[in-house]
N, C-alpha and C. Protein backbone atom coordinates (compact mmCIF):
# COMPACT_ATOMS: atom_id res chain seq x y z
N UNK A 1 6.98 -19.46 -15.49
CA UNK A 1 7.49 -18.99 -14.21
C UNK A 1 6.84 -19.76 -13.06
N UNK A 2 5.66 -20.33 -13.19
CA UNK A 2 4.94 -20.80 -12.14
C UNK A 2 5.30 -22.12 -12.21
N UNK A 3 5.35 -22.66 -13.46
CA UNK A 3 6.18 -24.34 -13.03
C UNK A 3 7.16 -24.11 -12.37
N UNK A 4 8.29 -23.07 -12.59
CA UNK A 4 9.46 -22.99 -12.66
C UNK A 4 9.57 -23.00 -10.74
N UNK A 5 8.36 -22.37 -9.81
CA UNK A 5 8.33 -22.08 -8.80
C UNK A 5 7.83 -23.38 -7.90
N UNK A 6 7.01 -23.86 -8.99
CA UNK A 6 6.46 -24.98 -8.56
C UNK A 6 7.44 -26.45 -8.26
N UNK A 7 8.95 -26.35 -9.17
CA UNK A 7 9.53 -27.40 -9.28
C UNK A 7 10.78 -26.74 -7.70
N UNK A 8 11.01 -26.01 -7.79
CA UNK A 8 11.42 -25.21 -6.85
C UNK A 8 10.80 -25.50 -5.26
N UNK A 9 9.44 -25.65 -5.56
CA UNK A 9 9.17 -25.60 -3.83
C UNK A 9 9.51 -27.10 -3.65
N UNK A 10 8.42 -28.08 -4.68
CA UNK A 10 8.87 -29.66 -4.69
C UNK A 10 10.38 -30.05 -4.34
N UNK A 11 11.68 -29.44 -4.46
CA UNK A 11 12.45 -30.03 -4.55
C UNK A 11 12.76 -29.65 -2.90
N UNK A 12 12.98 -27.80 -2.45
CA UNK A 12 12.90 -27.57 -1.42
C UNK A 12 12.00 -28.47 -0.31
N UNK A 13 11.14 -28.87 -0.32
CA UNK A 13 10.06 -29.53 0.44
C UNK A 13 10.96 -31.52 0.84
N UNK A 14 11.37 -31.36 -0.28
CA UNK A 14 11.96 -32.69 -0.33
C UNK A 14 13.88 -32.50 0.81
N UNK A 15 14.32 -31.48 0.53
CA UNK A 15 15.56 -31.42 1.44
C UNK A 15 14.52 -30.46 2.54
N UNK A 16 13.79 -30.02 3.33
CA UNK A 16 13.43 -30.14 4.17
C UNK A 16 13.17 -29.14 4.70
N UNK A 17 12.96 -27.82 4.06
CA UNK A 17 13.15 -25.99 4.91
C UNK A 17 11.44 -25.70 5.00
N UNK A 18 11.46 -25.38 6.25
CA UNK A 18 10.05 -24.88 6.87
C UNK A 18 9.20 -23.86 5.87
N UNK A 19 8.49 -23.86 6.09
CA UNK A 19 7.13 -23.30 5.43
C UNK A 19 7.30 -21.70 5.04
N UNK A 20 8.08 -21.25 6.22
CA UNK A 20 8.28 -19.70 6.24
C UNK A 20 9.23 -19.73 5.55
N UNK A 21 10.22 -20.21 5.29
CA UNK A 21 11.58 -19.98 4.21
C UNK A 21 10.79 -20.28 2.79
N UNK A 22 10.09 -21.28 2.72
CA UNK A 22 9.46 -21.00 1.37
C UNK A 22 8.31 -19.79 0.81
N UNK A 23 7.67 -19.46 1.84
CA UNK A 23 6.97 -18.24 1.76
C UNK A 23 7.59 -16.79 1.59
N UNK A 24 8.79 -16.88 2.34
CA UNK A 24 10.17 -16.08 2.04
C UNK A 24 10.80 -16.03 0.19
N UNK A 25 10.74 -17.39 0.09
CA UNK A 25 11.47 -17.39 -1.19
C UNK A 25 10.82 -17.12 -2.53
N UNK A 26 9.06 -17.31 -2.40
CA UNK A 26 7.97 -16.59 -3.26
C UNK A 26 7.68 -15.07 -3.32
N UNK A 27 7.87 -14.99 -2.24
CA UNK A 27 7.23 -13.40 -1.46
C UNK A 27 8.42 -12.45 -2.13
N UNK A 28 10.06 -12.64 -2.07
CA UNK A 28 11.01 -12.29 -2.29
C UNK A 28 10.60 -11.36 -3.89
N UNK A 29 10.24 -11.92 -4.70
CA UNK A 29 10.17 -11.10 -6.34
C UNK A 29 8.90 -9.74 -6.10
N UNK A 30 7.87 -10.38 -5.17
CA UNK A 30 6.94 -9.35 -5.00
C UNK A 30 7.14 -8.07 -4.19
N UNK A 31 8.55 -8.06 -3.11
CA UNK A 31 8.29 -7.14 -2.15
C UNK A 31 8.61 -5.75 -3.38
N UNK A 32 9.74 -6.19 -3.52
CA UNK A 32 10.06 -4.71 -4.01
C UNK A 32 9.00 -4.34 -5.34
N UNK A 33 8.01 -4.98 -5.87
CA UNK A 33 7.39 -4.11 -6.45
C UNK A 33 6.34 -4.02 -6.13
N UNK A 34 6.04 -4.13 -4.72
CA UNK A 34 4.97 -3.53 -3.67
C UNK A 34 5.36 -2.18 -3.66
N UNK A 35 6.86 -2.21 -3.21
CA UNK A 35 7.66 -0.48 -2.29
C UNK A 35 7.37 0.12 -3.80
N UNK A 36 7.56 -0.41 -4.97
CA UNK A 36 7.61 0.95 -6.13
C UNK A 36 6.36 0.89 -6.29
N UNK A 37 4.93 0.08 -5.89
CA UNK A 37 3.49 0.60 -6.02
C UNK A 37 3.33 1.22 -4.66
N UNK A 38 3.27 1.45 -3.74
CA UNK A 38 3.66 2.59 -2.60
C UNK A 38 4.21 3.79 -2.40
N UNK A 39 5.14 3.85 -2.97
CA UNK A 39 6.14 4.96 -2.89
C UNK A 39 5.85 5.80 -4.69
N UNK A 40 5.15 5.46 -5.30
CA UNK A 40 4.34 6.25 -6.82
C UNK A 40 2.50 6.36 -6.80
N UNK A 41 2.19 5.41 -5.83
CA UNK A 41 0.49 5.17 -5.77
C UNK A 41 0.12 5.93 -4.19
N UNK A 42 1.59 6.33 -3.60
CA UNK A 42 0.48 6.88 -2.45
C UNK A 42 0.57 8.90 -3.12
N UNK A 43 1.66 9.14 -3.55
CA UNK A 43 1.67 10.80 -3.80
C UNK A 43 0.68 10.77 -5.38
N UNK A 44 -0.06 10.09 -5.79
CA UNK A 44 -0.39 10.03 -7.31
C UNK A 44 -1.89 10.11 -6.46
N UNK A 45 -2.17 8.83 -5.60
CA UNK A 45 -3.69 9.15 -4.81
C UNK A 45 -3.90 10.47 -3.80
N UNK A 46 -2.73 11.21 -3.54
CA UNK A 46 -2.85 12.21 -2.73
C UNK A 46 -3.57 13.24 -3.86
N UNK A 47 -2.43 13.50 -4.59
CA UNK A 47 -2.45 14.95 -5.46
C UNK A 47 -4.14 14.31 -6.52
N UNK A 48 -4.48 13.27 -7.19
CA UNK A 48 -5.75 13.40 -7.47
C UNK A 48 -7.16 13.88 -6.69
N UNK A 49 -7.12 13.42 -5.40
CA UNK A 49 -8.03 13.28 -4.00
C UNK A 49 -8.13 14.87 -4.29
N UNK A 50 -6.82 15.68 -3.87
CA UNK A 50 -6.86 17.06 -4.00
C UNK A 50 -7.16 17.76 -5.46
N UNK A 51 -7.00 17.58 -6.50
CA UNK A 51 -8.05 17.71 -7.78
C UNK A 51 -9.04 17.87 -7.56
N UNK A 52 -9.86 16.68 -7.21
CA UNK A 52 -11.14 16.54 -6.98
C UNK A 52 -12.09 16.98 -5.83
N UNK A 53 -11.02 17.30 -5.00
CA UNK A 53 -11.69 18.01 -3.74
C UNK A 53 -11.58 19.76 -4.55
N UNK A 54 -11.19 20.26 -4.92
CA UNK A 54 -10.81 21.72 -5.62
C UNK A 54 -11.39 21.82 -6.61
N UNK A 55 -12.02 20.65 -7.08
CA UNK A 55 -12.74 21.15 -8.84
C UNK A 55 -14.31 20.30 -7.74
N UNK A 56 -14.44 20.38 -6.96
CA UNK A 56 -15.79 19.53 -6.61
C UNK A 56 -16.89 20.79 -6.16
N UNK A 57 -17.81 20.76 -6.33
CA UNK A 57 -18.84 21.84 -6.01
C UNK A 57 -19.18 22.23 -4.48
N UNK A 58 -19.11 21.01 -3.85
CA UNK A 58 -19.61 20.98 -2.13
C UNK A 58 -18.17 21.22 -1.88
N UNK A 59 -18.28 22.36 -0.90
CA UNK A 59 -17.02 22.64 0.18
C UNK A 59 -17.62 22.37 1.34
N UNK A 60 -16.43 21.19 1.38
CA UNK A 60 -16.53 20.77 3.20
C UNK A 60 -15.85 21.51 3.88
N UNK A 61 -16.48 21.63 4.73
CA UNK A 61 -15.83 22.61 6.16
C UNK A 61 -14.39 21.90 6.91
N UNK A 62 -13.44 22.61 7.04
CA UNK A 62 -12.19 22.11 7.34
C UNK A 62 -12.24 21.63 8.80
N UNK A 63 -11.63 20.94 9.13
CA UNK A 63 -11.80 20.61 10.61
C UNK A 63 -11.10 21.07 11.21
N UNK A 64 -9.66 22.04 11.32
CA UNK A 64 -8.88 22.96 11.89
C UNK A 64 -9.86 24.09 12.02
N UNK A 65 -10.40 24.60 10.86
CA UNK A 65 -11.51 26.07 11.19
C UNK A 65 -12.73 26.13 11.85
N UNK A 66 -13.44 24.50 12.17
CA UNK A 66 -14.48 24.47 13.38
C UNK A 66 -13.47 24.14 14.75
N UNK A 67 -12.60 23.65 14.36
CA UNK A 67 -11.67 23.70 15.91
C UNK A 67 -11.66 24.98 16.65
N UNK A 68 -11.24 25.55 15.81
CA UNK A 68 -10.79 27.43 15.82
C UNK A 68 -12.56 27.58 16.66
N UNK A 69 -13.40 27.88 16.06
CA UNK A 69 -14.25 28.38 16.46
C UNK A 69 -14.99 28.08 18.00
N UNK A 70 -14.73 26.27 17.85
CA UNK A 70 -15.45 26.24 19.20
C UNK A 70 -14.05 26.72 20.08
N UNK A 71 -13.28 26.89 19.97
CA UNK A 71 -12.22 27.24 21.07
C UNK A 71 -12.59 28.99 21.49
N UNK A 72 -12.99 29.70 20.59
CA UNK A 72 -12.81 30.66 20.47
C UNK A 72 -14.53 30.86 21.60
N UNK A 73 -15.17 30.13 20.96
CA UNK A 73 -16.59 30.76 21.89
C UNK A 73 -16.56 30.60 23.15
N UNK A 74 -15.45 30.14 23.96
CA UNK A 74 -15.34 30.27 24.80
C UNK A 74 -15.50 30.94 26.07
């Protein structure tokens, strides 16, 4: 695949398309399996984070419920 990209840019480079159309034309196979590591790796790192915050021994203090309070001593 990498010769295959490699003979690809050589020939492009030779009829003459700027730097960004070739960075375009590499980049092209990777985007979309960026969006499916994004759109499965961000709700998979949420819901573990929350596991581990719920099975963890130290409870941190929420930052909505010291909000509450200094408002309240008012």
């Amino acid at each position: 695949m990498a010769e295959q990209y490699k003979k690809e840019i050589s020939i492009r480079n030779v009829l003459g398309p700027s730097t960004r159309n070739i960075a375009l034309l590499l980049s092209g196979d990777y985007v979309p399996l960026m969006a499916i590591v994004v759109v499965v790796g961000g709700p998979l790192a949420w819901f573990v984070n929350n596991m581990v915050m719920e099975n963890s021994r130290i409870e941190y203090p929420s930052v909505h419920g010291s909000l509450r309070r200094a408002s309240s001593e008012r």
